[in-house]
C-alpha atoms as a PDB file:
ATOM      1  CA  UNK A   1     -71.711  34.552  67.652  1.00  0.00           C
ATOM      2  CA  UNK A   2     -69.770  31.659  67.526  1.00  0.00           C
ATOM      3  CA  UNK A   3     -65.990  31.853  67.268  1.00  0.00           C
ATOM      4  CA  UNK A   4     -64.492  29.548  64.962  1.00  0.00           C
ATOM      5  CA  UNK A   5     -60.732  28.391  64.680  1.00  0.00           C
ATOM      6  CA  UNK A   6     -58.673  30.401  62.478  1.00  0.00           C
ATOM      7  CA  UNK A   7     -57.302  28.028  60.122  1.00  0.00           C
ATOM      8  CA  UNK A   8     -56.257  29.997  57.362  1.00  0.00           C
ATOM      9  CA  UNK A   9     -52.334  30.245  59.043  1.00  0.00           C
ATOM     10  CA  UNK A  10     -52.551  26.097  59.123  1.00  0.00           C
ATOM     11  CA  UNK A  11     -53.472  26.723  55.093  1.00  0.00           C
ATOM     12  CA  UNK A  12     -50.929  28.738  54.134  1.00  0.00           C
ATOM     13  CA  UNK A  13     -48.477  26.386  55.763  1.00  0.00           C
ATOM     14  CA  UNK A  14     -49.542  23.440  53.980  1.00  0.00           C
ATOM     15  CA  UNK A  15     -49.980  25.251  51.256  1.00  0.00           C
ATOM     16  CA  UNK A  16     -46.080  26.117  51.166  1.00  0.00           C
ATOM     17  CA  UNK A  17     -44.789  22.506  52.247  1.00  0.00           C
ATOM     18  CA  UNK A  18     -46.744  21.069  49.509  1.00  0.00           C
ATOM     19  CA  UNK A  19     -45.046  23.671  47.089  1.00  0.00           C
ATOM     20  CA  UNK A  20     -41.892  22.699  47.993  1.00  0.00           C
ATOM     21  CA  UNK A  21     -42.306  19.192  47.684  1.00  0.00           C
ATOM     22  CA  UNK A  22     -43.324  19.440  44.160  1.00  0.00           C
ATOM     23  CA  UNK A  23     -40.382  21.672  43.655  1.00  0.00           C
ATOM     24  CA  UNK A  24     -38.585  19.222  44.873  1.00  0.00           C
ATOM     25  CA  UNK A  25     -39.979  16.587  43.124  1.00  0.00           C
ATOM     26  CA  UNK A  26     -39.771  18.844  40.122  1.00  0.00           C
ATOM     27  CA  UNK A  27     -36.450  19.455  40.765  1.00  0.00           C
ATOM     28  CA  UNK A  28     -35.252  15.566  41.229  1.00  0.00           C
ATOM     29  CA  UNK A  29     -37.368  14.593  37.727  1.00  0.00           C
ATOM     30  CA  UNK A  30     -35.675  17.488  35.809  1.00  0.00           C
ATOM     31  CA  UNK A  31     -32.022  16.353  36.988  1.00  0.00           C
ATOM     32  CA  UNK A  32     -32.832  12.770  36.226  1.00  0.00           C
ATOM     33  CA  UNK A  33     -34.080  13.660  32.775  1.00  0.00           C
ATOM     34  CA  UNK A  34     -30.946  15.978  32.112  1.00  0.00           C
ATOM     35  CA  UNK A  35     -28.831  13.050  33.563  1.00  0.00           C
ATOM     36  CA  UNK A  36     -30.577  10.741  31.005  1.00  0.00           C
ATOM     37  CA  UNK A  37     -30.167  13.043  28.136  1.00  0.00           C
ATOM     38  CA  UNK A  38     -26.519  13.175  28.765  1.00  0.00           C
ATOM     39  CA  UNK A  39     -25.939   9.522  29.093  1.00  0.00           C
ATOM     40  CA  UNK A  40     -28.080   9.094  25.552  1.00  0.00           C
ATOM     41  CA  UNK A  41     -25.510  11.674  24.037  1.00  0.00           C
ATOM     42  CA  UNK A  42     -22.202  10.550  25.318  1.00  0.00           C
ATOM     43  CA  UNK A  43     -24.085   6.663  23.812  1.00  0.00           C
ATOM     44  CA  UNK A  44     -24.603   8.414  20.485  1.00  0.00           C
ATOM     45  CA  UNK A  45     -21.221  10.095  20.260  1.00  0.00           C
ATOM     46  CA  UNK A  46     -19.872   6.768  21.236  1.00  0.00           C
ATOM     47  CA  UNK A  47     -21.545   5.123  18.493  1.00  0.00           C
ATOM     48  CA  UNK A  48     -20.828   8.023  16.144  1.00  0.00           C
ATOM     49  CA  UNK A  49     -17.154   7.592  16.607  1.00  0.00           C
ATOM     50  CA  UNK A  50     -16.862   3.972  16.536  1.00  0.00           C
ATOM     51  CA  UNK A  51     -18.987   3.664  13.152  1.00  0.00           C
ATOM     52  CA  UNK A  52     -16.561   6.501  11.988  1.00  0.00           C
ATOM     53  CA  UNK A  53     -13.966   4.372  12.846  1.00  0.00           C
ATOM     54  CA  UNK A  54     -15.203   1.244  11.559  1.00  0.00           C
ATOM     55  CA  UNK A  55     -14.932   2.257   7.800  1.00  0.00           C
ATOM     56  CA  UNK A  56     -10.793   3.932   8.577  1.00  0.00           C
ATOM     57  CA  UNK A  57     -10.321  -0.011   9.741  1.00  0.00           C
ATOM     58  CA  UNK A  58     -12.169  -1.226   6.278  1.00  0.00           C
ATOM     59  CA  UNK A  59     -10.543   1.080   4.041  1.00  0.00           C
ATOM     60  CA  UNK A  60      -7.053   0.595   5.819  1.00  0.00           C
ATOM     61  CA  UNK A  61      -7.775  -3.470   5.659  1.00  0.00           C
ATOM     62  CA  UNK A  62      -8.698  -3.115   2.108  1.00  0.00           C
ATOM     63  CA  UNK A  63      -5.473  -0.814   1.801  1.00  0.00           C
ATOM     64  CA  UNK A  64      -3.424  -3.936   2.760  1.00  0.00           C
ATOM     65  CA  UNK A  65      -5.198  -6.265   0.318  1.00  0.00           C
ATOM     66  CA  UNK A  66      -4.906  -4.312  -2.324  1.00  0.00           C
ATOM     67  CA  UNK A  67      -1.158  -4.471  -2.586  1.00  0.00           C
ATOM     68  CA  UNK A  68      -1.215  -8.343  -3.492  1.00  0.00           C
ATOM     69  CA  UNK A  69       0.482 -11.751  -1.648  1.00  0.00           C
ATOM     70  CA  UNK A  70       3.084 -11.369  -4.500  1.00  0.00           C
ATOM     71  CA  UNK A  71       5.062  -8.733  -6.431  1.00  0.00           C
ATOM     72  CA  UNK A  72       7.582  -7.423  -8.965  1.00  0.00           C
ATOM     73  CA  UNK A  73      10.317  -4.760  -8.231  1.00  0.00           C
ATOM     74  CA  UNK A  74      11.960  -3.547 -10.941  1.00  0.00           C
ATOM     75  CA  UNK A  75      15.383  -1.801  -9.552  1.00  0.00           C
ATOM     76  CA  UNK A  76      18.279  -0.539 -10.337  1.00  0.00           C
ATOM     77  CA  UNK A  77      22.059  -0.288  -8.786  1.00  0.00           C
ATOM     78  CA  UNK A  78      25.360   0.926  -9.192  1.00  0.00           C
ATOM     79  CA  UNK A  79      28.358  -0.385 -11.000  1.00  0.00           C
ATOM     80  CA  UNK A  80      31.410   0.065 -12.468  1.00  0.00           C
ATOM     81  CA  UNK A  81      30.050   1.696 -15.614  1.00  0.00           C
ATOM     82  CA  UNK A  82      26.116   2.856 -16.460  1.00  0.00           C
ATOM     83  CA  UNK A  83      24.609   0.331 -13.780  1.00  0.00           C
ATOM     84  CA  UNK A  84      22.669  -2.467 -13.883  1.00  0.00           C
ATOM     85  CA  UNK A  85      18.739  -2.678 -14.135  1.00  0.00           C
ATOM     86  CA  UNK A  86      17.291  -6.074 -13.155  1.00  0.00           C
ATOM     87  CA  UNK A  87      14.140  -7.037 -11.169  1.00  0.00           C
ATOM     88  CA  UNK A  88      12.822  -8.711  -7.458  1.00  0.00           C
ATOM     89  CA  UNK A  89      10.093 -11.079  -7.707  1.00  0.00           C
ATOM     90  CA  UNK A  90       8.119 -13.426  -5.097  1.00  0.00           C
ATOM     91  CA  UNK A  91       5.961 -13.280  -2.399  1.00  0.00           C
ATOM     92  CA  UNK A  92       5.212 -10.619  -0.240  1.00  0.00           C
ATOM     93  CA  UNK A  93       5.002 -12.732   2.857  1.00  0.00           C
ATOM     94  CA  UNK A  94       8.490 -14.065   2.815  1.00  0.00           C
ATOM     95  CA  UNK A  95      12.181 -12.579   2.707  1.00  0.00           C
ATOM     96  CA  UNK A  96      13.597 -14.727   0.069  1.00  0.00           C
ATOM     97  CA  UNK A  97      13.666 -13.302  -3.655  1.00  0.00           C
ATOM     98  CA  UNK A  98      14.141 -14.432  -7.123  1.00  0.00           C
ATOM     99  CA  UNK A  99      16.298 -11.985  -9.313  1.00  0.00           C
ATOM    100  CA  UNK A 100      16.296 -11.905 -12.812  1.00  0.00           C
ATOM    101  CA  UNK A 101      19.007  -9.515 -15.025  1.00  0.00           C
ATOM    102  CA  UNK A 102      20.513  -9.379 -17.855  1.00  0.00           C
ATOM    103  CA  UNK A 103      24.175  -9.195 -18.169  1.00  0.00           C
ATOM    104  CA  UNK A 104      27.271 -10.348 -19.954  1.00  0.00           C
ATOM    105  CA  UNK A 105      28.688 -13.491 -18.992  1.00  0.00           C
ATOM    106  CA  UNK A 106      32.037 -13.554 -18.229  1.00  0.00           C
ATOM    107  CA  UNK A 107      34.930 -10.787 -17.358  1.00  0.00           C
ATOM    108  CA  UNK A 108      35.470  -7.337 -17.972  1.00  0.00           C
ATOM    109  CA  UNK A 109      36.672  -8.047 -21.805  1.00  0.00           C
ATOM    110  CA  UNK A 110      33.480  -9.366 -22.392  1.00  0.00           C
ATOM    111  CA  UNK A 111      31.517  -6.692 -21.168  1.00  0.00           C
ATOM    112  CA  UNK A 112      33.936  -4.193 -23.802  1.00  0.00           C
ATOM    113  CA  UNK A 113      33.510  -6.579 -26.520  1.00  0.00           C
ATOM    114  CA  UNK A 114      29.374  -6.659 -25.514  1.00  0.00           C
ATOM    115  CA  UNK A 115      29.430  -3.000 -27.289  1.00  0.00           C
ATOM    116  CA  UNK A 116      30.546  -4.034 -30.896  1.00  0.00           C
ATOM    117  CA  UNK A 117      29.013  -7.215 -30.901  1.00  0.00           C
ATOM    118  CA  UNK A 118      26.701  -9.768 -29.137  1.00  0.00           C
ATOM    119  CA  UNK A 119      28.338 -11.863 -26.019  1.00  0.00           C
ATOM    120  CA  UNK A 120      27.126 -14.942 -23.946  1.00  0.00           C
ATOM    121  CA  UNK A 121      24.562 -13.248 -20.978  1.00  0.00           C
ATOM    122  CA  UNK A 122      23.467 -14.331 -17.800  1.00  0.00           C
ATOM    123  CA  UNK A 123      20.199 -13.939 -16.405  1.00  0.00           C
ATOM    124  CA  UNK A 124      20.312 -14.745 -12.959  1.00  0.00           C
ATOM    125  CA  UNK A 125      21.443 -12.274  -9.569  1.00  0.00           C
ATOM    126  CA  UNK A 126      24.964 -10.972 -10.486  1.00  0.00           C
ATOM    127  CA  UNK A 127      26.872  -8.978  -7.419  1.00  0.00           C
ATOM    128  CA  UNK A 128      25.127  -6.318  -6.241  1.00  0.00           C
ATOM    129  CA  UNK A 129      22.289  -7.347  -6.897  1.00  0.00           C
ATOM    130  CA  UNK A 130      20.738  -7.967  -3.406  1.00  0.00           C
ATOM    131  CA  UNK A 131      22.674  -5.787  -1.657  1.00  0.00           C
ATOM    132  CA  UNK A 132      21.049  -2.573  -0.440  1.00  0.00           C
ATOM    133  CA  UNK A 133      23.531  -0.097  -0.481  1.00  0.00           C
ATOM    134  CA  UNK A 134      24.272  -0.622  -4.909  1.00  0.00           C
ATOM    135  CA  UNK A 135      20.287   0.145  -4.894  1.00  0.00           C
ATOM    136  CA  UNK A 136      19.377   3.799  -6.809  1.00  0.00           C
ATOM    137  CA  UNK A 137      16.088   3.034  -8.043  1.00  0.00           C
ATOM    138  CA  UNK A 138      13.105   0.907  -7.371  1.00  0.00           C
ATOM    139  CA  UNK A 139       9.384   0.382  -8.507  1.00  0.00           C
ATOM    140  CA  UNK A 140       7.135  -2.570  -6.746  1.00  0.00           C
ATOM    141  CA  UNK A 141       4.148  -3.598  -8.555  1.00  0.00           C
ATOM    142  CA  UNK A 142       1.850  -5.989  -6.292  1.00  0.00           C
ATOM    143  CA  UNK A 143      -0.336  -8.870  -7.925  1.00  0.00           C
ATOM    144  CA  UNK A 144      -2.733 -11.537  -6.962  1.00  0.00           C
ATOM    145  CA  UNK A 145      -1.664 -14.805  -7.172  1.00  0.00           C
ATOM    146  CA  UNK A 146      -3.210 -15.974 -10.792  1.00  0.00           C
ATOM    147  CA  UNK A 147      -1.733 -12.755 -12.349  1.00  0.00           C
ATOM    148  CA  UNK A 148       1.790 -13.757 -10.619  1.00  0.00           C
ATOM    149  CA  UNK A 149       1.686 -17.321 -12.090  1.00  0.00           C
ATOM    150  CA  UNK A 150       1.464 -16.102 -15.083  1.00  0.00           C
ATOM    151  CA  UNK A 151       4.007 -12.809 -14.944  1.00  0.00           C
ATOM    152  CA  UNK A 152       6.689 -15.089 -12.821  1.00  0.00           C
ATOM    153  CA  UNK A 153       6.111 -17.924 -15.725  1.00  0.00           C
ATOM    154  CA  UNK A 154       6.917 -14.846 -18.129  1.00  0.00           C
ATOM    155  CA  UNK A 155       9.822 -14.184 -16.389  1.00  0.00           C
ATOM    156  CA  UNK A 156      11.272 -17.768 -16.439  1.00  0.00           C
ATOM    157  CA  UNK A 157      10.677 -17.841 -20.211  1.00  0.00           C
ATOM    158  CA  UNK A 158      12.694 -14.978 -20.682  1.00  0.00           C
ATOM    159  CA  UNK A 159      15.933 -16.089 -18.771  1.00  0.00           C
ATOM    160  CA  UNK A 160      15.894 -19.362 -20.886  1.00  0.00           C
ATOM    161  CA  UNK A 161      15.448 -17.405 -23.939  1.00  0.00           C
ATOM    162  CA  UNK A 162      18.463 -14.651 -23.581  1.00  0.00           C
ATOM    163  CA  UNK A 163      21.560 -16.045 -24.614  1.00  0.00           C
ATOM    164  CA  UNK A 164      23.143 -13.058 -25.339  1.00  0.00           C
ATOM    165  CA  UNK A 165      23.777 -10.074 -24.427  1.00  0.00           C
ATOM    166  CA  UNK A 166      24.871  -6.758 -26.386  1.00  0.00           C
ATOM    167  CA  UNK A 167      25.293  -3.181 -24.700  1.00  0.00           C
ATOM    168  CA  UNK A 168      22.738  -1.057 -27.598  1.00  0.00           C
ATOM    169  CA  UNK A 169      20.490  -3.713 -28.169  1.00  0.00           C
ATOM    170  CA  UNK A 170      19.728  -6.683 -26.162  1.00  0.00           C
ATOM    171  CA  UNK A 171      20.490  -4.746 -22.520  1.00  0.00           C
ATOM    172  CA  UNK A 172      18.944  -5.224 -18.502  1.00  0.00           C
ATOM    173  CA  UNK A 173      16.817  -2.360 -19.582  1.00  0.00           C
ATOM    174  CA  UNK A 174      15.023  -3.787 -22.295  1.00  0.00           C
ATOM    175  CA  UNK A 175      15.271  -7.062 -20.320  1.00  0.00           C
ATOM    176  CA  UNK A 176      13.327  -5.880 -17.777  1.00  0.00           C
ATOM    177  CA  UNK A 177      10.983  -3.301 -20.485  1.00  0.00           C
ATOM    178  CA  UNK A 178       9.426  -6.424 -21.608  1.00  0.00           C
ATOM    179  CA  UNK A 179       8.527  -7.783 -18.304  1.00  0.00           C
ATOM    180  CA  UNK A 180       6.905  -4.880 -17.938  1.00  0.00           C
ATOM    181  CA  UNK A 181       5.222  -4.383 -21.454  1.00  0.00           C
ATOM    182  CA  UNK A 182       3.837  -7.788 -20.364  1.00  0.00           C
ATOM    183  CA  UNK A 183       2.325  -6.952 -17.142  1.00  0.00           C
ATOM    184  CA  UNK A 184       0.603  -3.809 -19.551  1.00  0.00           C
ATOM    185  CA  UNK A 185       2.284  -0.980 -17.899  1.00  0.00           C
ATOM    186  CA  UNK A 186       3.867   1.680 -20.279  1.00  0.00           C
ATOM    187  CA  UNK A 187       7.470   1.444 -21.064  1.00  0.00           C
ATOM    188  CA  UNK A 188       9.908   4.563 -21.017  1.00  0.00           C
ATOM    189  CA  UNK A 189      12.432   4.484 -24.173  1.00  0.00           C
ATOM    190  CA  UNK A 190      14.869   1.362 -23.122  1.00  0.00           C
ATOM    191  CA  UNK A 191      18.102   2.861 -24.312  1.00  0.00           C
ATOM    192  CA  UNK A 192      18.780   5.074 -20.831  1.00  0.00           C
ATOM    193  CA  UNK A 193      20.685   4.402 -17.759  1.00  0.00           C
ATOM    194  CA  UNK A 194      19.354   1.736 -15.554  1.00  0.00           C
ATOM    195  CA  UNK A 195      18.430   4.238 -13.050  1.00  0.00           C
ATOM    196  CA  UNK A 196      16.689   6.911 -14.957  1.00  0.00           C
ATOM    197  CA  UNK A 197      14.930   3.995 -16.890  1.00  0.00           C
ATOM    198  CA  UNK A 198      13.501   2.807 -13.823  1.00  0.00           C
ATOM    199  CA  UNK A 199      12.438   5.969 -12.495  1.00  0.00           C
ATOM    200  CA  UNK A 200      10.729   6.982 -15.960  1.00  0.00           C
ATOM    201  CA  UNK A 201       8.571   3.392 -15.638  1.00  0.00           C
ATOM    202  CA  UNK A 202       7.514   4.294 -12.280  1.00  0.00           C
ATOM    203  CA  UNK A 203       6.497   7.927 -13.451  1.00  0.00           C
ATOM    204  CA  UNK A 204       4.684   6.712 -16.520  1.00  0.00           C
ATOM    205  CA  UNK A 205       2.586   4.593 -14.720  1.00  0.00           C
ATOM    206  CA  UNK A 206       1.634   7.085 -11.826  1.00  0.00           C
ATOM    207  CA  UNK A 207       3.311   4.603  -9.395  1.00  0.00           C
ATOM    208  CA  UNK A 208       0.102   2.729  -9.129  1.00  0.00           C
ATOM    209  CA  UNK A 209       0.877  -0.075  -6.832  1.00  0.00           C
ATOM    210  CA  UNK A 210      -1.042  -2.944  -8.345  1.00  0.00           C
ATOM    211  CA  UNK A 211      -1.580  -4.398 -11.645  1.00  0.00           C
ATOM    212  CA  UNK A 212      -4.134  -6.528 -13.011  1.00  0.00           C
ATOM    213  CA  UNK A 213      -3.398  -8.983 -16.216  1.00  0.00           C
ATOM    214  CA  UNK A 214      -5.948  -9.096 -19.003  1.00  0.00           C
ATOM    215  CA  UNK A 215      -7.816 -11.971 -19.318  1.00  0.00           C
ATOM    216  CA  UNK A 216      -6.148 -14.349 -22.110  1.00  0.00           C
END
């Protein structure tokens, strides 16, 4: 009988080096697609956040336009007696203001006489007007630039046609009530201190920020 090598040690060890190699082969595919399928999820959170981020920057952009290149700020300040309510108006990009008010023209003996009878007025800024620290009350209203044309034309009209001035009747707050009845917000009742009459306009209206004028 012929003896023949005994191989079957020889197949066992190649049998286990070639096991190993596919584990390890195994092993090195399974980390790389794990690596992969991390890198795709940190991409799609990426993405996630910056498309949730995306519409904060819209809506925060739109935010800003919404308020209007030029506005109207009715206010109200101190003074020696009930106050004073007049209003702000311009553009929203620059510092300088118009002011438009109300009030008797002259000294304190016209203001008295202003409550038994009608007295020459003024309608431009009158002291304290731009000052700060007089300010109690204060509404902005934003428009677009047609609308503000036709408001700040309004507004002109209305200081060329108050000559007088009378402390129950013609007064800054119904000066500045019909500015507002024109830009179609609602109007408190006018005969109320300055301050109070502002605030009520502001409450009326919800504080809504911007106003758009009716077509003509």
């Amino acid at each position: 009988m012929t003896n023949r090598p005994d191989r079957s040690g020889s197949c066992i060890l190649a049998g286990l080096a070639l096991a190993t190699m596919l584990a390890c082969l195994m092993s090195s595919a399974s980390a790389h697609d794990t690596n992969k399928r991390i890198a795709d999820a940190s991409a799609l959170v990426s993405t996630d956040t910056a498309s949730r981020a995306a519409p904060q920057s819209t809506r925060r952009a739109v935010a800003r336009a919404e308020k209007g290149p030029y506005y109207v700020d009715f206010r109200a300040r101190t003074a020696a007696s009930w106050g004073h309510a007049f209003v702000w108006y311009g553009k929203t990009s620059e510092r300088a203001v118009e002011v438009a008010g109300l009030t008797p023209a002259g000294d304190t003996w016209t203001y008295v006489l202003g409550y038994f009878t009608w007295v020459p007025s003024e309608t431009g800024a009158s002291y304290g007007d731009l000052d700060p620290d007089y300010l109690t009350a204060s509404y902005r209203v934003y428009l677009n630039e047609a609308d503000a044309k036709r408001v700040f034309a309004y507004i002109e009209k209305l200081k060329t046609s108050s000559p007088v001035w009378n402390a129950e009747t013609t007064n800054c707050t119904g000066f500045i009530g019909d500015i507002a009845e024109y830009m179609g917000l609602k109007v408190p009742n006018r005969w109320q201190r300055p301050e109070n009459f502002v605030n009520s306009l502001k409450e009326m209206n919800g504080g809504r920020p911007m106003v758009r004028l009716s077509a003509e």
